[in-house]
PDB file of N, CA and C in Angstrom:
ATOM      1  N   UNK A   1      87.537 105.370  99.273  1.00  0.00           N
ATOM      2  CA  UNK A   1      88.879 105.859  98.993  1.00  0.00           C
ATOM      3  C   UNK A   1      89.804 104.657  98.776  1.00  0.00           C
ATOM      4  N   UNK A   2      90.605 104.739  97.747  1.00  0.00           N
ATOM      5  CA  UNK A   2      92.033 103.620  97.811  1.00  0.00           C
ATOM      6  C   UNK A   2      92.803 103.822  98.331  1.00  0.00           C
ATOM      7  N   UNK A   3      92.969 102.224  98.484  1.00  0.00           N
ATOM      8  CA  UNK A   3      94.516 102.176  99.655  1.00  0.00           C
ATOM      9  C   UNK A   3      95.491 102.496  98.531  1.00  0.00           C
ATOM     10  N   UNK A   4      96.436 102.948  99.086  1.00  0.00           N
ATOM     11  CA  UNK A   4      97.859 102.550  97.943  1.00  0.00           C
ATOM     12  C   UNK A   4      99.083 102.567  98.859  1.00  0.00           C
ATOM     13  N   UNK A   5     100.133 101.688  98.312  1.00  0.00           N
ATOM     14  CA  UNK A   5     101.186 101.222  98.904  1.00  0.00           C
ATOM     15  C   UNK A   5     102.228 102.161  98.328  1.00  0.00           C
ATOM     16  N   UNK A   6     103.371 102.493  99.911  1.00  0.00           N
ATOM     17  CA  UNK A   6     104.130 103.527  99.503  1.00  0.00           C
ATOM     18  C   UNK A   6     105.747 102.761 100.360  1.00  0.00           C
ATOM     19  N   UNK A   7     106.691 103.223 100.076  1.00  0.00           N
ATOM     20  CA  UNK A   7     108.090 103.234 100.240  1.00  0.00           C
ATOM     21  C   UNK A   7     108.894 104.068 100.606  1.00  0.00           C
ATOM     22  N   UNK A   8     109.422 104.219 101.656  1.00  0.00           N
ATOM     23  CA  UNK A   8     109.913 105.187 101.335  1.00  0.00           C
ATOM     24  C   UNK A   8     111.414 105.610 101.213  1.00  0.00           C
ATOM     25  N   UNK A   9     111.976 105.971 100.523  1.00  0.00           N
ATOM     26  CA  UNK A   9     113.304 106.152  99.672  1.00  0.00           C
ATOM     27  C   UNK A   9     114.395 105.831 100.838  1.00  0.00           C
ATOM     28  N   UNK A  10     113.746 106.651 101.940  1.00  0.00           N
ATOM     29  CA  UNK A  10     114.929 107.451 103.144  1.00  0.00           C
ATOM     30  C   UNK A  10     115.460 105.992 104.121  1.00  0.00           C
ATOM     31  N   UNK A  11     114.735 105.317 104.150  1.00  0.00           N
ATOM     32  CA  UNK A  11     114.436 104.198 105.441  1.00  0.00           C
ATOM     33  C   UNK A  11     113.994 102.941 105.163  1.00  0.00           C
ATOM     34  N   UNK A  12     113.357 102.853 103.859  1.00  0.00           N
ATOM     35  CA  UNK A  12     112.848 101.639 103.258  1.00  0.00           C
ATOM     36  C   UNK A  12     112.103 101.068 103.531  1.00  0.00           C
ATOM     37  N   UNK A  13     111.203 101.728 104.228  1.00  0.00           N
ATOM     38  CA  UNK A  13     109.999 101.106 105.190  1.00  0.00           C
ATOM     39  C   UNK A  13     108.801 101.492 104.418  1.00  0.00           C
ATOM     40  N   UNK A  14     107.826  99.890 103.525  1.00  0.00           N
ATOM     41  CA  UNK A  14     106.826  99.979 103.016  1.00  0.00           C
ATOM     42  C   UNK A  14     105.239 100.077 104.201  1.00  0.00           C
ATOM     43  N   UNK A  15     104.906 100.783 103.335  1.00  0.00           N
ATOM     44  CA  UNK A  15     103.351 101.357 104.372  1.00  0.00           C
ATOM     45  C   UNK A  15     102.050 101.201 103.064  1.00  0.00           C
ATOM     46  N   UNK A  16     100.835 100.966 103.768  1.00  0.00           N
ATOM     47  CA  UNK A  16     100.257 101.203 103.431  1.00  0.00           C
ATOM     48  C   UNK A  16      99.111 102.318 103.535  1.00  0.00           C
ATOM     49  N   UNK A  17      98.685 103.366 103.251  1.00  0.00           N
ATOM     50  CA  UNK A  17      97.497 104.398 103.674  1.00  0.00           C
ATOM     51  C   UNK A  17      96.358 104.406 102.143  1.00  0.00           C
ATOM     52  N   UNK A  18      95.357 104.890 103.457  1.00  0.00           N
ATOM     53  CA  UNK A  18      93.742 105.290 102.598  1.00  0.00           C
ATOM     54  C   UNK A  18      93.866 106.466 101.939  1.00  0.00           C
ATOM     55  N   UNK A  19      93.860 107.334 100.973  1.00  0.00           N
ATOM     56  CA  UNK A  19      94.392 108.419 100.677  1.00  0.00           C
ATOM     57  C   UNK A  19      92.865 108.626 100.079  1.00  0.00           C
ATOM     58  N   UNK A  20      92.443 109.814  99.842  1.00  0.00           N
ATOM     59  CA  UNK A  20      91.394 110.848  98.478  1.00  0.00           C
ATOM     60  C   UNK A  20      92.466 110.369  97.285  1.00  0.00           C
ATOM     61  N   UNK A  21      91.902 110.075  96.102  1.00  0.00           N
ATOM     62  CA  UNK A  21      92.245 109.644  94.753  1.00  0.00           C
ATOM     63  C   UNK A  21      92.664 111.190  94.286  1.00  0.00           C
ATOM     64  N   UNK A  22      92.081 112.300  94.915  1.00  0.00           N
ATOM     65  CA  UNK A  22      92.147 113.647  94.235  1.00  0.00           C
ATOM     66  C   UNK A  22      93.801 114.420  94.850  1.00  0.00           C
ATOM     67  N   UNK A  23      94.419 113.702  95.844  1.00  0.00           N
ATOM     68  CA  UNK A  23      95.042 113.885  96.681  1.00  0.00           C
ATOM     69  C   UNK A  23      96.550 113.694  95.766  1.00  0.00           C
ATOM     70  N   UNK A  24      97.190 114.758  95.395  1.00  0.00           N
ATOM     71  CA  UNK A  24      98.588 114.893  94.969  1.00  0.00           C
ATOM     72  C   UNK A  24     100.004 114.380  95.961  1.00  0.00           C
ATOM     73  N   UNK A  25      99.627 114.699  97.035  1.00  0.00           N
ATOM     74  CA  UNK A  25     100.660 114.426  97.434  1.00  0.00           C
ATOM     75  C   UNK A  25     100.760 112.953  98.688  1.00  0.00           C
ATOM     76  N   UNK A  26     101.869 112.835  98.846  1.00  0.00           N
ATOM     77  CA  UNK A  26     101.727 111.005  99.244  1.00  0.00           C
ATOM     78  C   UNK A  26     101.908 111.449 100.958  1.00  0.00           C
ATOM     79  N   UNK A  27     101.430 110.265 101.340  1.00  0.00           N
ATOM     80  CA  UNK A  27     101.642 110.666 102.945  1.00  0.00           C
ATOM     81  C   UNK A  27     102.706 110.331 103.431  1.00  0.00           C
ATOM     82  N   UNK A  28     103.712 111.649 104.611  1.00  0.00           N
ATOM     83  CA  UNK A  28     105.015 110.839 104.837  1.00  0.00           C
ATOM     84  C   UNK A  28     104.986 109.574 105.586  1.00  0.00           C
ATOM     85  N   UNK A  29     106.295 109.178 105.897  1.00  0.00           N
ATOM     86  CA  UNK A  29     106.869 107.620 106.087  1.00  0.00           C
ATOM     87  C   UNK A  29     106.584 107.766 107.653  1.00  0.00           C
ATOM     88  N   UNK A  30     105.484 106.621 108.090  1.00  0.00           N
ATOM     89  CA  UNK A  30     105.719 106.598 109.612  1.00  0.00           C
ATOM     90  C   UNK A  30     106.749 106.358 110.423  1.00  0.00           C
ATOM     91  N   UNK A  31     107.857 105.703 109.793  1.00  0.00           N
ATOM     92  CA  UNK A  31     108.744 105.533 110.537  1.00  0.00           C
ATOM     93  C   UNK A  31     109.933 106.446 110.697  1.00  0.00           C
ATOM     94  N   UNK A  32     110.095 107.495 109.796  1.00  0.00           N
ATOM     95  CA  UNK A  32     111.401 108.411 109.534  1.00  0.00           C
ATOM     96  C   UNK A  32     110.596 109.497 109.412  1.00  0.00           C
ATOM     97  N   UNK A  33     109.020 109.804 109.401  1.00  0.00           N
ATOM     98  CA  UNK A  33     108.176 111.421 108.709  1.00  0.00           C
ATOM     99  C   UNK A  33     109.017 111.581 107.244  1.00  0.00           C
ATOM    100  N   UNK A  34     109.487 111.195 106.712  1.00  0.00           N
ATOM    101  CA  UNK A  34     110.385 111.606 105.157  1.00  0.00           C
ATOM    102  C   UNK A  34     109.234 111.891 104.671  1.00  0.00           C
ATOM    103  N   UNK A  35     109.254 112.363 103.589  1.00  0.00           N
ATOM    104  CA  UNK A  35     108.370 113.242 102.479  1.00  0.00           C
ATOM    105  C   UNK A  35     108.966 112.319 100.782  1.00  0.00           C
ATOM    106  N   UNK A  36     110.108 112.045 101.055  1.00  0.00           N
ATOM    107  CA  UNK A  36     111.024 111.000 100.148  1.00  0.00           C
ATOM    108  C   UNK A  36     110.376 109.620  99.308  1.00  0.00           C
ATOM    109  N   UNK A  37     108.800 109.658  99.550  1.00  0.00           N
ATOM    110  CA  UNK A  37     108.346 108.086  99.414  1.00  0.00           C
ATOM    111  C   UNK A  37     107.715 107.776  97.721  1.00  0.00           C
ATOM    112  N   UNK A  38     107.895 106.710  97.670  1.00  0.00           N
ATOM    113  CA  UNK A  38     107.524 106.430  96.155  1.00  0.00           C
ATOM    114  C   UNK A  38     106.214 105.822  96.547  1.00  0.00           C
ATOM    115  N   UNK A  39     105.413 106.444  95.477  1.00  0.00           N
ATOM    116  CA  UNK A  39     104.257 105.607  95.399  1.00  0.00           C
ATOM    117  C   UNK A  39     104.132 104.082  94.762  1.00  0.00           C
ATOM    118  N   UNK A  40     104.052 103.039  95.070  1.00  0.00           N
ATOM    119  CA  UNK A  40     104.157 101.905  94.464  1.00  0.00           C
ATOM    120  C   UNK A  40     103.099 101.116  93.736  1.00  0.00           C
ATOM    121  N   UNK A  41     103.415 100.473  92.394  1.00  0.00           N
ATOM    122  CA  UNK A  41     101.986  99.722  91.811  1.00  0.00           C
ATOM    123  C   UNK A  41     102.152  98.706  92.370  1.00  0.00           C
ATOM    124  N   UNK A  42     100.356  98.039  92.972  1.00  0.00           N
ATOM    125  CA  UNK A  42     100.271  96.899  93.004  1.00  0.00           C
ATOM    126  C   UNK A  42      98.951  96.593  92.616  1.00  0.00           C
ATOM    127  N   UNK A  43      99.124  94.978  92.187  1.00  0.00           N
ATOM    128  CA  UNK A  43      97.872  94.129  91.419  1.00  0.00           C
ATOM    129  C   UNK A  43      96.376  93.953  92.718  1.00  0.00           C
ATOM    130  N   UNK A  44      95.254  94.715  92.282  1.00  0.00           N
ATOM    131  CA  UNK A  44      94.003  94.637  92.967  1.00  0.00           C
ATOM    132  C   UNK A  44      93.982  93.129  93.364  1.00  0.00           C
ATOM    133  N   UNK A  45      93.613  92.856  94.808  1.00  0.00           N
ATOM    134  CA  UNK A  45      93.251  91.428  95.284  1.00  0.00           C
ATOM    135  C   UNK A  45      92.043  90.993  94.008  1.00  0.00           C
ATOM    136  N   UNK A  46      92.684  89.318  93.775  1.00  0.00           N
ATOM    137  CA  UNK A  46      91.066  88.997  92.586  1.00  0.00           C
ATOM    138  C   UNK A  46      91.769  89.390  91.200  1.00  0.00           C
ATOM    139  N   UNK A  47      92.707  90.314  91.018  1.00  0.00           N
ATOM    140  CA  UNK A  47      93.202  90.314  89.762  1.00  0.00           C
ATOM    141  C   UNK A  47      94.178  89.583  89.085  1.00  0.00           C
ATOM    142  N   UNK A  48      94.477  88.528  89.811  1.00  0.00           N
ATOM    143  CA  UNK A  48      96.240  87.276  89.253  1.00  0.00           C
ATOM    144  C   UNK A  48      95.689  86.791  88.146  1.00  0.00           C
ATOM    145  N   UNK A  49      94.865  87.187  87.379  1.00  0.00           N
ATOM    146  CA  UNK A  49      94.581  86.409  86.109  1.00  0.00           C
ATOM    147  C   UNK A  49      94.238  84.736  85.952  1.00  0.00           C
ATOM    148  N   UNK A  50      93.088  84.832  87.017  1.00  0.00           N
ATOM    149  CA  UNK A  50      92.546  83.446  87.018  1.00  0.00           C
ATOM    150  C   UNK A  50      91.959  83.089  87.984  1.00  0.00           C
ATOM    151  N   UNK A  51      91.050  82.540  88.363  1.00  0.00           N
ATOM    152  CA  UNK A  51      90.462  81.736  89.603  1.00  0.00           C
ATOM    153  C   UNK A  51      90.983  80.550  90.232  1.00  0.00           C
ATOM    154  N   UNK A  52      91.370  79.580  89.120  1.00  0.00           N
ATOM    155  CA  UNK A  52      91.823  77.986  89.331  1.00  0.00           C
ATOM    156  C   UNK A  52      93.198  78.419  89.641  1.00  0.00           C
ATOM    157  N   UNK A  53      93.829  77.422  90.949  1.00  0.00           N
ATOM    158  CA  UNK A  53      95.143  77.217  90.974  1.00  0.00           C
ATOM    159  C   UNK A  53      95.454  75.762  90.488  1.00  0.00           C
ATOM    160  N   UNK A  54      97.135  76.490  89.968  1.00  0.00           N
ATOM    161  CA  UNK A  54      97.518  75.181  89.001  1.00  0.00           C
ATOM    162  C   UNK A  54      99.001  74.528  89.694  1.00  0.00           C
ATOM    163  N   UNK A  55      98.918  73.389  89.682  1.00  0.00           N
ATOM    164  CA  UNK A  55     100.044  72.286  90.462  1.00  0.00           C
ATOM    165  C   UNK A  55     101.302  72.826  89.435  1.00  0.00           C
ATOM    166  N   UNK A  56     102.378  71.852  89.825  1.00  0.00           N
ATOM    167  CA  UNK A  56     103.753  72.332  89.154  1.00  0.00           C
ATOM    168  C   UNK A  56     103.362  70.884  87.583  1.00  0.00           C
ATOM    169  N   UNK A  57     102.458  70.261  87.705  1.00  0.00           N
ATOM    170  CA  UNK A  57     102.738  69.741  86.071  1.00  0.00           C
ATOM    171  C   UNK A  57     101.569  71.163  85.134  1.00  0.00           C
ATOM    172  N   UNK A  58     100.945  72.381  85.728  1.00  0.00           N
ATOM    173  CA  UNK A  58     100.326  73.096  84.713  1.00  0.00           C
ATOM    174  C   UNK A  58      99.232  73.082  84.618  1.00  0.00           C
ATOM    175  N   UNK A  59      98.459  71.955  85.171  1.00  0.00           N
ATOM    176  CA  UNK A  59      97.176  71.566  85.401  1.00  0.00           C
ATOM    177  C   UNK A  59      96.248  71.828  86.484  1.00  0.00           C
ATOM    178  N   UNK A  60      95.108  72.034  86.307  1.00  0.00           N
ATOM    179  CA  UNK A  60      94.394  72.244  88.279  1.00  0.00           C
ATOM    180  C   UNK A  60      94.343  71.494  89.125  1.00  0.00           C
ATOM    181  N   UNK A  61      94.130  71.899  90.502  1.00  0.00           N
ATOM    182  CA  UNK A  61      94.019  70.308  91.446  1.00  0.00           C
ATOM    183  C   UNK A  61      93.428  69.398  90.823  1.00  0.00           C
ATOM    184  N   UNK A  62      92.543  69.545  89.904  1.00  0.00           N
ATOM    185  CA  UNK A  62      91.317  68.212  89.575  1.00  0.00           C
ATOM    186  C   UNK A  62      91.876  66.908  88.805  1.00  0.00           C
ATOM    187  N   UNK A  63      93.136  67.811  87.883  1.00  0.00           N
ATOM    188  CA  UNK A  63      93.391  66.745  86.904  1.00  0.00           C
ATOM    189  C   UNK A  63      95.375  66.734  87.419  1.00  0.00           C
ATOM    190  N   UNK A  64      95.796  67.043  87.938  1.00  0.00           N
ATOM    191  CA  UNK A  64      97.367  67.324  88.400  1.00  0.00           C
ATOM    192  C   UNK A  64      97.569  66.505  89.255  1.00  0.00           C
ATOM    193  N   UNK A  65      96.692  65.676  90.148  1.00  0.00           N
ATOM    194  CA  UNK A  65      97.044  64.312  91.089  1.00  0.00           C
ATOM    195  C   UNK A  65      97.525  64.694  92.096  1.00  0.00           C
ATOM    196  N   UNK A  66      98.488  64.200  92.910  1.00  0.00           N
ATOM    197  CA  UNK A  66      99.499  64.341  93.676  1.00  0.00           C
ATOM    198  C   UNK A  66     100.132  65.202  94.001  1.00  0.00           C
ATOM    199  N   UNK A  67     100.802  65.929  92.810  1.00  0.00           N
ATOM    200  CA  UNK A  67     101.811  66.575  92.486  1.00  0.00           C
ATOM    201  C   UNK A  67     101.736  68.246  92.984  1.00  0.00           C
ATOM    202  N   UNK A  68     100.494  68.236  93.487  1.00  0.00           N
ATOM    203  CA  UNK A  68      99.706  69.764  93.788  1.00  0.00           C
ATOM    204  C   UNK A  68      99.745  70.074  95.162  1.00  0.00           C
ATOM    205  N   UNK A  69     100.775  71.229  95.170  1.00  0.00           N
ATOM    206  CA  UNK A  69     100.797  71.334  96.569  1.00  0.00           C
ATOM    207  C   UNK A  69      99.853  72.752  97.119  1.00  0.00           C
TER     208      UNK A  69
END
C-alpha cells in the first residue's frame, strides 16, 4: 500500500498515512479529526533526477574541489 502525505486545511498539521490505493476518501487529521485535508504530491525517495550530487560551481564532488559542501 502507499504512503501519501496529507494537510490538513483546518489546523495545518501535515501527516503522513498507509492508505488502499482503491481508497476514495483521505484519512482525518490526527490532530483536529477534520475531514478538511488535502491530499498532497510528493516526489518518490530516488526520484530528484540524478544520483551524483553537485557542489555550488555545477560540477560533482570529483571535479568541484573545495567548493563542495
Amino acid at each position: 500500500m502507499p504512503i501519501y502525505e496529507y494537510r490538513c486545511d483546518d489546523c495545518g498539521v501535515r501527516y503522513e498515512k498507509i492508505v488502499p490505493s482503491s481508497s476514495s476518501e483521505a484519512p482525518p487529521c490526527p490532530n483536529c479529526s477534520s475531514k478538511n485535508v488535502l491530499k498532497l504530491i510528493s516526489v518518490p525517495g530516488g526520484m530528484t533526477g540524478g544520483s551524483e550530487q553537485t557542489g555550488p560551481c555545477g560540477a560533482t564532488r570529483a571535479s568541484c574541489g573545495s567548493g563542495f559542501s
